[in-house]
C-alpha atoms as a PDB file:
ATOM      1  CA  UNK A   1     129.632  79.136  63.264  1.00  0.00           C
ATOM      2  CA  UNK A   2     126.115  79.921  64.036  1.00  0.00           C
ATOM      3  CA  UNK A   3     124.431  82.972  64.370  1.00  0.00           C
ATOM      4  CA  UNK A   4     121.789  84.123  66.555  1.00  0.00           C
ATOM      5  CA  UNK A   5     118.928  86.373  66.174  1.00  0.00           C
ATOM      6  CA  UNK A   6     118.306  86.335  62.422  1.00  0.00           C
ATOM      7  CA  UNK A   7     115.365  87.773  60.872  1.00  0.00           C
ATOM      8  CA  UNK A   8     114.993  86.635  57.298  1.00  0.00           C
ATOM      9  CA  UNK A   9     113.991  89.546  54.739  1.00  0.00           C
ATOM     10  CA  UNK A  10     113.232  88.075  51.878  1.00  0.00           C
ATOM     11  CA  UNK A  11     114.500  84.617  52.234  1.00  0.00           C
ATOM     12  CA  UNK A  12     118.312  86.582  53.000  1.00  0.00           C
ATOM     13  CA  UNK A  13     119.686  85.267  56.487  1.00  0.00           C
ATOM     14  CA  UNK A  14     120.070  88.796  57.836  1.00  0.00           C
ATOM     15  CA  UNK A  15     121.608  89.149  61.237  1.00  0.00           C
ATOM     16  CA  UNK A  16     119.771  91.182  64.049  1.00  0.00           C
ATOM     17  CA  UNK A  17     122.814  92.638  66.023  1.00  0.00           C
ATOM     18  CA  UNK A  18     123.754  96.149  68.061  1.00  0.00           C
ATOM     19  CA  UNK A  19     127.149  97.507  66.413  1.00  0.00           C
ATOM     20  CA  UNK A  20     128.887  96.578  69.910  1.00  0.00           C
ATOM     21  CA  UNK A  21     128.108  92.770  69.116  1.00  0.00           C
ATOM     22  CA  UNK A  22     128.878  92.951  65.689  1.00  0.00           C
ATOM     23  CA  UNK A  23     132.261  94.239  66.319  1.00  0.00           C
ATOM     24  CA  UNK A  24     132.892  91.989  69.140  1.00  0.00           C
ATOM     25  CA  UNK A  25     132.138  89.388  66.640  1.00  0.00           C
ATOM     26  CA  UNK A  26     134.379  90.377  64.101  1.00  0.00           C
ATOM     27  CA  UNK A  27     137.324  91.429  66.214  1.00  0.00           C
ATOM     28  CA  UNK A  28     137.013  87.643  67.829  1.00  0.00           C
ATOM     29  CA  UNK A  29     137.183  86.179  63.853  1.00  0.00           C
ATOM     30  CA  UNK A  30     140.212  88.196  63.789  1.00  0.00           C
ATOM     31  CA  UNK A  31     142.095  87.025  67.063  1.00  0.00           C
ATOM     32  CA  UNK A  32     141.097  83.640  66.651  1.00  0.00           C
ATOM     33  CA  UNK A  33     142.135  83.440  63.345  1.00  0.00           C
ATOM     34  CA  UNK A  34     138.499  82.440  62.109  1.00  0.00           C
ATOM     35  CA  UNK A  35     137.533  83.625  58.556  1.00  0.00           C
ATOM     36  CA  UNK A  36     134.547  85.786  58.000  1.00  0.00           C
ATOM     37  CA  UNK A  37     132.520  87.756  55.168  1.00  0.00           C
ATOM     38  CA  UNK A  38     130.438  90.963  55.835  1.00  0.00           C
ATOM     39  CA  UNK A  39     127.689  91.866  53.764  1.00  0.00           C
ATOM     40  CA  UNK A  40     125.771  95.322  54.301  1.00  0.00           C
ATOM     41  CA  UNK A  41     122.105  94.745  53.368  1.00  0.00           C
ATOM     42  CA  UNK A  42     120.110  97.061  52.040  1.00  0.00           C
ATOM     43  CA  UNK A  43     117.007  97.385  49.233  1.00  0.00           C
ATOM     44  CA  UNK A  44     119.313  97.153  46.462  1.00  0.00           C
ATOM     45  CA  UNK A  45     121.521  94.827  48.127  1.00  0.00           C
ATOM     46  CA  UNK A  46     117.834  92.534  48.500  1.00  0.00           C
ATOM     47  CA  UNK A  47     117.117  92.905  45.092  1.00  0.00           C
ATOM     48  CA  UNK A  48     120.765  92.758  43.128  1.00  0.00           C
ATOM     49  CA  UNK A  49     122.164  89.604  44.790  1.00  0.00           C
ATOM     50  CA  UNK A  50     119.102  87.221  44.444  1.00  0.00           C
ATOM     51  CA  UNK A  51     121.395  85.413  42.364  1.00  0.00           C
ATOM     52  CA  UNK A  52     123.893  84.989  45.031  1.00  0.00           C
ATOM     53  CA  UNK A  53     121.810  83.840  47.945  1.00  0.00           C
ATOM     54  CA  UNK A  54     122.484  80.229  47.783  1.00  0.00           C
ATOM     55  CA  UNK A  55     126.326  81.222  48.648  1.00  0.00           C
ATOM     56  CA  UNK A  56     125.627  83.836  51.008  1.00  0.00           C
ATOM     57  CA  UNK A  57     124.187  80.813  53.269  1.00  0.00           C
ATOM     58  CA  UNK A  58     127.581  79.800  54.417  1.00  0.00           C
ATOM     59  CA  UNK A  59     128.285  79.638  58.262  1.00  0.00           C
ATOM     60  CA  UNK A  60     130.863  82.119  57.765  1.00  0.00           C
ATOM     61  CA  UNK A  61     129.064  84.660  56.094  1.00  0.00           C
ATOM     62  CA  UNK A  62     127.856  87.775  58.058  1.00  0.00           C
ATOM     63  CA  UNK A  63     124.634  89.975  56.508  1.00  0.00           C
ATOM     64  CA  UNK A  64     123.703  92.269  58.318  1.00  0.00           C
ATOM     65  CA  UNK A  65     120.766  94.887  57.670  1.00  0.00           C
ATOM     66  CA  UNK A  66     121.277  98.674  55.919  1.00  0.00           C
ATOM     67  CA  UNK A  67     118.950 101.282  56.146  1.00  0.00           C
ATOM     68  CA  UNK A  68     115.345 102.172  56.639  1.00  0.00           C
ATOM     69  CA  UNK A  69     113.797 100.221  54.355  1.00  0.00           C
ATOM     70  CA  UNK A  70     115.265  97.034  55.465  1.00  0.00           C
ATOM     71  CA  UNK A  71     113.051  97.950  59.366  1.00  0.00           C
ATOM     72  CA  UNK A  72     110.055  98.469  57.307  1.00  0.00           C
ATOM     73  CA  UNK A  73     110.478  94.897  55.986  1.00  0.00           C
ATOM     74  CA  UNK A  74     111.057  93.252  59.353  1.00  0.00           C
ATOM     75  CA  UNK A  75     108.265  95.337  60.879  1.00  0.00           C
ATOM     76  CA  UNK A  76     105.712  94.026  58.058  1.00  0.00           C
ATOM     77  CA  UNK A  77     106.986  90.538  57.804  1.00  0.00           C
ATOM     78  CA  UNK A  78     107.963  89.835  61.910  1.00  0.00           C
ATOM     79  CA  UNK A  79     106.390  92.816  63.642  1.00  0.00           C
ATOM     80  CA  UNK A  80     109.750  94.169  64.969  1.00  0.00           C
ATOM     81  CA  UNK A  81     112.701  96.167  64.050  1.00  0.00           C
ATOM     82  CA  UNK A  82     116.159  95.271  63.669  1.00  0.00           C
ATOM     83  CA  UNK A  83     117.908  96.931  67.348  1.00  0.00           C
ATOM     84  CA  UNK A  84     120.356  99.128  65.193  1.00  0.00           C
ATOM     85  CA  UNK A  85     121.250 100.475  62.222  1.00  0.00           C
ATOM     86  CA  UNK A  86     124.467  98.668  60.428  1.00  0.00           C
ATOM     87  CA  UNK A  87     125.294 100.761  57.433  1.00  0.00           C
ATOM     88  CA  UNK A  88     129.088 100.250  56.591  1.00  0.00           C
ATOM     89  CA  UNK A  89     129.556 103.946  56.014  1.00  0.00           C
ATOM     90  CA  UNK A  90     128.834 104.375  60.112  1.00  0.00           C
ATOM     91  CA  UNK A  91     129.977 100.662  61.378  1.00  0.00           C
ATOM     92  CA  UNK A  92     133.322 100.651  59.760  1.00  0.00           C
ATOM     93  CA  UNK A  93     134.449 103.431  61.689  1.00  0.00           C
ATOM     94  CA  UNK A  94     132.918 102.326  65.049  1.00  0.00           C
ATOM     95  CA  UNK A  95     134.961  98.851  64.641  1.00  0.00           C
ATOM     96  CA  UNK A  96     138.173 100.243  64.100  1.00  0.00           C
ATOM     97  CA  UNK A  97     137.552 102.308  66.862  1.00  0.00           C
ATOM     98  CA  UNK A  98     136.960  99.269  68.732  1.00  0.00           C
ATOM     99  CA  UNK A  99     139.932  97.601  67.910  1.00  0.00           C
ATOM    100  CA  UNK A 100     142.946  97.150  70.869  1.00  0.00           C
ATOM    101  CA  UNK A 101     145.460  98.044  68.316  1.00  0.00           C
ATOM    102  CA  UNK A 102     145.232  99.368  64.614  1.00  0.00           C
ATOM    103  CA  UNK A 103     144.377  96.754  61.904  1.00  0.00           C
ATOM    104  CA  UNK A 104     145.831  96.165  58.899  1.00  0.00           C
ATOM    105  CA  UNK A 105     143.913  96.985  56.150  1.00  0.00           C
ATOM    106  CA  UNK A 106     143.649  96.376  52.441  1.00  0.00           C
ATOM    107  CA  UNK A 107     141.542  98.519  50.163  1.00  0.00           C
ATOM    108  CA  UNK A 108     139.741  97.269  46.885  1.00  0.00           C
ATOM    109  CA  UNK A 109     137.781  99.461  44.733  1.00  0.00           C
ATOM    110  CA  UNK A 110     136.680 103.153  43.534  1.00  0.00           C
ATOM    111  CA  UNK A 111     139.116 105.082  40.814  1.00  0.00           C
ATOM    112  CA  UNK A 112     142.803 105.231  41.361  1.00  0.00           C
ATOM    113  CA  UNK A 113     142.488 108.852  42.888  1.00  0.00           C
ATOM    114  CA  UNK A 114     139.443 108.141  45.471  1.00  0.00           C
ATOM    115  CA  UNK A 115     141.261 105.286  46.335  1.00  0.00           C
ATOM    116  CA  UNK A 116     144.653 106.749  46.915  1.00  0.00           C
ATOM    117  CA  UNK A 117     142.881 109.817  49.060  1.00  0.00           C
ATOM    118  CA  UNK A 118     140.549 107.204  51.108  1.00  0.00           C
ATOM    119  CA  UNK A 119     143.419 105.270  52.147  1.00  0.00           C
ATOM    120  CA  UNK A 120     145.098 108.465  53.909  1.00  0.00           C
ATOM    121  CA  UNK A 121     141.911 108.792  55.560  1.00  0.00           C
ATOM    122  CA  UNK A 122     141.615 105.570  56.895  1.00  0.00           C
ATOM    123  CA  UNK A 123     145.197 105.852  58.211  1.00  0.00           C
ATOM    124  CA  UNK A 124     145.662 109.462  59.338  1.00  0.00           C
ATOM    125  CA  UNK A 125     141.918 109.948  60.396  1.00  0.00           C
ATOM    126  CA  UNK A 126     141.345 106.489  61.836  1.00  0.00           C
ATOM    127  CA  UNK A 127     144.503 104.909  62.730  1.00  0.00           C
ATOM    128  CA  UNK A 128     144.657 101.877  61.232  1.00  0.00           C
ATOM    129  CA  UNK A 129     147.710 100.597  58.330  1.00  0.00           C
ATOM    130  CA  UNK A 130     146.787 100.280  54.868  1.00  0.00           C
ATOM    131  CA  UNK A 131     149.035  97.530  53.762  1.00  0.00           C
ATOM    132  CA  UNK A 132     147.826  97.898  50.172  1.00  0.00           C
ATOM    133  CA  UNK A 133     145.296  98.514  47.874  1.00  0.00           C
ATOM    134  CA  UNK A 134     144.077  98.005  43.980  1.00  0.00           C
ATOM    135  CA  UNK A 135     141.587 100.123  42.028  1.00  0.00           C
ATOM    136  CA  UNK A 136     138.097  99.164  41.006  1.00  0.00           C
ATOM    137  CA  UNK A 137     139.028  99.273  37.003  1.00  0.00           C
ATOM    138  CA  UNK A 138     142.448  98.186  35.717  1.00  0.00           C
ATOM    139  CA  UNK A 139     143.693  97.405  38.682  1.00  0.00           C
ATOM    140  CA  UNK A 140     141.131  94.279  39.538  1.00  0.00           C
ATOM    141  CA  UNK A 141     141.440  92.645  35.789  1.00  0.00           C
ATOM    142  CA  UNK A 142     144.782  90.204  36.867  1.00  0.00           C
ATOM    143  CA  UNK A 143     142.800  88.569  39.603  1.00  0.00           C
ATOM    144  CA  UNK A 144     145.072  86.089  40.438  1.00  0.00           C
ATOM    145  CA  UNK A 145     147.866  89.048  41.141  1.00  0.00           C
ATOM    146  CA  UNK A 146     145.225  90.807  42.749  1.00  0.00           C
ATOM    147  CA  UNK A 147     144.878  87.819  45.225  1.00  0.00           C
ATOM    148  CA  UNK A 148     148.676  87.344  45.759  1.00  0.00           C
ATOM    149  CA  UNK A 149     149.455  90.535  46.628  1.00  0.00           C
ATOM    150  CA  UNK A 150     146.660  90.570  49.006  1.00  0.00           C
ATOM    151  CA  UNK A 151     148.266  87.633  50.796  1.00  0.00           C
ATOM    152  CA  UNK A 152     151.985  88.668  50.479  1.00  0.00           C
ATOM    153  CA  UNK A 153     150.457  92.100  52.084  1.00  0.00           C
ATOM    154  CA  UNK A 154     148.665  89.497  55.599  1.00  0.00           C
ATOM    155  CA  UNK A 155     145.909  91.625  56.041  1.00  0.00           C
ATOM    156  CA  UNK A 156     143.912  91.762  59.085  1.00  0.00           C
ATOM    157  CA  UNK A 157     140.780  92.859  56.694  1.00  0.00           C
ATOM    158  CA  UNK A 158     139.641  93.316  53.051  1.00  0.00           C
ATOM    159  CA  UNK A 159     137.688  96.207  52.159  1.00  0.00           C
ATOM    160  CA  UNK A 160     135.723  95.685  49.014  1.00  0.00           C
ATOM    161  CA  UNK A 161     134.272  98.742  47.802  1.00  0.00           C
ATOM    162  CA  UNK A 162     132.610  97.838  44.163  1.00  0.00           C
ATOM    163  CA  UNK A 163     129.328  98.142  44.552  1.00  0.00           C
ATOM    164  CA  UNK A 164     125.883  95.736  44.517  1.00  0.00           C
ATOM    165  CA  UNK A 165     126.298  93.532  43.485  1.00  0.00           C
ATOM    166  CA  UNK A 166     129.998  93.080  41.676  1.00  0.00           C
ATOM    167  CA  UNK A 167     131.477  93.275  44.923  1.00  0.00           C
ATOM    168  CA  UNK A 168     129.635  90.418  46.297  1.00  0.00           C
ATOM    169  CA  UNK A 169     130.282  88.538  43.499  1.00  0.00           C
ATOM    170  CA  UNK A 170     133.759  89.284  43.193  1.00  0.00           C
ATOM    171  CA  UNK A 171     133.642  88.259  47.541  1.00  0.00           C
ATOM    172  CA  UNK A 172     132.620  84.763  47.080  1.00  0.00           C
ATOM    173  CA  UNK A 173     134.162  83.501  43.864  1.00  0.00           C
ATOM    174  CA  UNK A 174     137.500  84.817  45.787  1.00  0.00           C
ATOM    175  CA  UNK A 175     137.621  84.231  49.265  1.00  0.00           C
ATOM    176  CA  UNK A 176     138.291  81.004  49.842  1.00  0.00           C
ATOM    177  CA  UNK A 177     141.600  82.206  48.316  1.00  0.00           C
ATOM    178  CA  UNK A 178     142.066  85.248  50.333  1.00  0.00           C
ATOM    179  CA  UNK A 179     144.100  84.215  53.794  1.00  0.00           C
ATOM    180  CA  UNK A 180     142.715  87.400  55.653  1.00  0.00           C
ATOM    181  CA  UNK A 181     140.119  87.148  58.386  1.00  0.00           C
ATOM    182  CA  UNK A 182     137.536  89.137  57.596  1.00  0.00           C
ATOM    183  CA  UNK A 183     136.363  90.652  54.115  1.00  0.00           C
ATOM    184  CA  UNK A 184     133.750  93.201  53.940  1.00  0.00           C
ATOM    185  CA  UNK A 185     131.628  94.552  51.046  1.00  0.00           C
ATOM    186  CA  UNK A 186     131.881  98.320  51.647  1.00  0.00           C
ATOM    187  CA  UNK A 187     129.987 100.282  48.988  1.00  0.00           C
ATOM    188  CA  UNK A 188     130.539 103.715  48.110  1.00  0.00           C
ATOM    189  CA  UNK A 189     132.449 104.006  51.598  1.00  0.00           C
ATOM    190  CA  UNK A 190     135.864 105.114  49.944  1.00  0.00           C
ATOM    191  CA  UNK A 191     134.023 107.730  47.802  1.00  0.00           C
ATOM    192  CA  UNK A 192     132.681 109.083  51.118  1.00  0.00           C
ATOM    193  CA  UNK A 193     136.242 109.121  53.036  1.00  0.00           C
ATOM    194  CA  UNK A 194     137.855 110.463  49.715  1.00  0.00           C
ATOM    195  CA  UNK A 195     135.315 113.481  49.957  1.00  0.00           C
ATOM    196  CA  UNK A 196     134.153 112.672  46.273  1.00  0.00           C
ATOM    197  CA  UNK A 197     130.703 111.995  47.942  1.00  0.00           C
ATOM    198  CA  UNK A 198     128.848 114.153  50.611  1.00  0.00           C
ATOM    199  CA  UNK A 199     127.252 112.235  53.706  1.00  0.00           C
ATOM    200  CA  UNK A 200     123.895 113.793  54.519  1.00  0.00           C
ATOM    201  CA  UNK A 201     123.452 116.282  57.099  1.00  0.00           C
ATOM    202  CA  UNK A 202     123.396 114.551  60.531  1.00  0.00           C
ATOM    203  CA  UNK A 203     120.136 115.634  60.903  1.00  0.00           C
ATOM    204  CA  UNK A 204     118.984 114.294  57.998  1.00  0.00           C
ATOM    205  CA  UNK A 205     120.727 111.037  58.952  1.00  0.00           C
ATOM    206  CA  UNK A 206     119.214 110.934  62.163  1.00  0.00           C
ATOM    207  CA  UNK A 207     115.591 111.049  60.263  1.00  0.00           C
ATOM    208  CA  UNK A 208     116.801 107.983  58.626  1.00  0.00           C
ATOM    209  CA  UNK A 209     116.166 110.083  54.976  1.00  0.00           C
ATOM    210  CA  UNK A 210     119.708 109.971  53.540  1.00  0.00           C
ATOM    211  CA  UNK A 211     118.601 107.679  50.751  1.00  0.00           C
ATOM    212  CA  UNK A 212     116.938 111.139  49.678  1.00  0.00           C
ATOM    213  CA  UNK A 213     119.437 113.211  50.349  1.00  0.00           C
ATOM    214  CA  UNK A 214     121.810 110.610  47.898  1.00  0.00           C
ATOM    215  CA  UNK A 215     118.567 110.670  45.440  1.00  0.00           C
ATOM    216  CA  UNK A 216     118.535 114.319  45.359  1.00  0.00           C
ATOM    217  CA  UNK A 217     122.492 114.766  44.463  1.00  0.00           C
ATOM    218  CA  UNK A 218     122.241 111.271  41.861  1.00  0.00           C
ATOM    219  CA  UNK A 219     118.448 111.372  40.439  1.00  0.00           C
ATOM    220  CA  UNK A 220     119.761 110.078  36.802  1.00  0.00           C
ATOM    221  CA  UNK A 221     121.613 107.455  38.421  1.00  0.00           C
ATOM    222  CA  UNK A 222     119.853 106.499  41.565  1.00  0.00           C
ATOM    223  CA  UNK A 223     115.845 106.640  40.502  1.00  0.00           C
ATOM    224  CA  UNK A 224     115.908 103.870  39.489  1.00  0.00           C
ATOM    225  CA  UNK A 225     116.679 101.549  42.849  1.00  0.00           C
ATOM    226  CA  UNK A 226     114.356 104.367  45.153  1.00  0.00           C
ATOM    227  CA  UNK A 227     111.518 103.855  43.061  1.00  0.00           C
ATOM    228  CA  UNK A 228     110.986 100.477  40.667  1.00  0.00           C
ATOM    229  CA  UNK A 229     113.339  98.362  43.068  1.00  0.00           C
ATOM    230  CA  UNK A 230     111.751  99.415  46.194  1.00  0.00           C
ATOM    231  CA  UNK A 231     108.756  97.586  44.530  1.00  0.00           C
ATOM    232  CA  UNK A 232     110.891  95.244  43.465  1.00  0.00           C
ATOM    233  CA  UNK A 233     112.235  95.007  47.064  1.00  0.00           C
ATOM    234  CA  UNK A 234     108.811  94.527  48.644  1.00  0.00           C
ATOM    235  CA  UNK A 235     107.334  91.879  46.436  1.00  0.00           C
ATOM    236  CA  UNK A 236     110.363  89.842  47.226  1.00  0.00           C
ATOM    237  CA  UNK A 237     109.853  90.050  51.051  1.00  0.00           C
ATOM    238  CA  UNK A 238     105.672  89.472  50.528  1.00  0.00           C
ATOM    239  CA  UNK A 239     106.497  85.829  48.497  1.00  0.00           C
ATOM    240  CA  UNK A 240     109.237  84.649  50.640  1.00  0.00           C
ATOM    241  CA  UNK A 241     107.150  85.905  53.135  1.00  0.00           C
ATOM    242  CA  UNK A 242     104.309  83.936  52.225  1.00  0.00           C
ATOM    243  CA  UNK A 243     106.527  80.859  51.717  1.00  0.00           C
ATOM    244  CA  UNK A 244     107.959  80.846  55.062  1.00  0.00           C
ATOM    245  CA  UNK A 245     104.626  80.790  56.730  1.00  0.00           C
ATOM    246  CA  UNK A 246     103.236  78.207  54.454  1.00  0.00           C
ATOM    247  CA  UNK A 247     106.189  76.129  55.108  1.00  0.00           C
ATOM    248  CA  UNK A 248     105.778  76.523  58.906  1.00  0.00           C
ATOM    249  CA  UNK A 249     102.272  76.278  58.748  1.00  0.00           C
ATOM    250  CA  UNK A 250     102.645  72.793  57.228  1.00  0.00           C
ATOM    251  CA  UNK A 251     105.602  71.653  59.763  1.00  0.00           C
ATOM    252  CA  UNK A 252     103.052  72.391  62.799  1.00  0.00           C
ATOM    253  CA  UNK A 253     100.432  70.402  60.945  1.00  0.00           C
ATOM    254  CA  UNK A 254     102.472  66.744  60.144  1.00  0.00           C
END
């Protein structure tokens, strides 16, 4: 499956989609029967899963960009913004929503007790069947039981909330053993639908400044990747950067 419209940030294939195509895209994986993996990327996302990239370039993986910093990346190194947006915490929502009929959903990650209260949420508040679900501690050390009652459960879609960049990891050394459709890395989604974590005012949202509203409640643990790794973040985009337009520099040339 190829996909179109891809701006590379720092040598990751990241998709340049509106949420209407992206969920068109993934509901057609789904009804076809096609398997496919969602990645959210953001800065830490960039910087975390370097390691990973050479598996992330599978036709049937999905990345598509998170937040503001991944538009000031595209705007320096294509002169253009991605069209929207495509934070799981806002996209997951919209796709259910767009779905004919509920999905059926299993939930990995978070603590026992996030996990057990964002599973209500996702089927009282958003309609959809949770099928089954495994916490982000105990519950993921028997991997192969994990994977079989994932299976014996037929899923419509995974939900892998672990964080950057376990969750990726724990994605691709698993899915070509996971039967459901689609598999998305989801964050610290479940911690938001659990109420554990606060979403930023929508005001805030809408100035694209929630990574500081998340810094302010989480400096200890969240300095770190808004300060050093944004640096870290940009001098990955300037080489690959650099790379690309050597290379095509060269292919024009011969």
């Amino acid at each position: 499956m190829d996909l179109p419209n891809k701006l590379p940030i720092a040598d990751f294939p990241v998709c340049d989609m509106t949420q209407q195509e992206l969920a068109a895209l993934l509901l057609g994986a789904i009804c076809e029967k096609r398997k496919l993996t969602l990645f959210f990327a953001n800065t830490n996302f960039i910087v975390k899963c370097r390691s990973l990239l050479s598996r992330m370039r599978d036709r049937s993986v999905v990345i598509v960009n998170d937040g503001v910093g991944m538009d000031i990346a595209a705007a320096l190194c294509h002169r253009r913004r991605f069209r929207d947006n495509l934070n799981g915490t806002d996209f997951t929502p919209f796709f259910f929503q767009c779905a004919a009929a509920p999905l059926r959903v299993y939930m990995v990650g978070s603590r026992p007790d996030v996990l057990l209260k964002a599973a209500e949420h996702v089927h009282v508040r958003l309609g959809q069947k949770v099928v089954g679900g495994c916490d982000g501690y105990d519950g993921v050390k028997d991997v192969d039981g994990l994977l079989a009652d994932i299976n014996q459960a037929r899923p419509d879609i995974v939900l892998v909330a672990m964080g950057n960049p376990i969750q990726e990891a724990w994605i691709l050394q698993n899915r070509q053993l996971l039967d459901a459709h689609l598999v998305m890395g989801v964050g610290a989604l479940f911690d938001f639908w659990a109420g554990d974590k606060p979403r930023a005012p929508t005001m805030v949202q809408k100035l694209r400044l929630e990574w500081l509203y998340r810094l302010a409640l989480e400096p200890r643990r969240l300095f770190r990747r808004y300060t050093i790794d944004i640096g870290v973040f940009l001098g990955h985009c300037y080489k690959y950067h650099r790379v690309s337009k050597s290379s095509s520099t060269t292919t024009q040339s011969l």
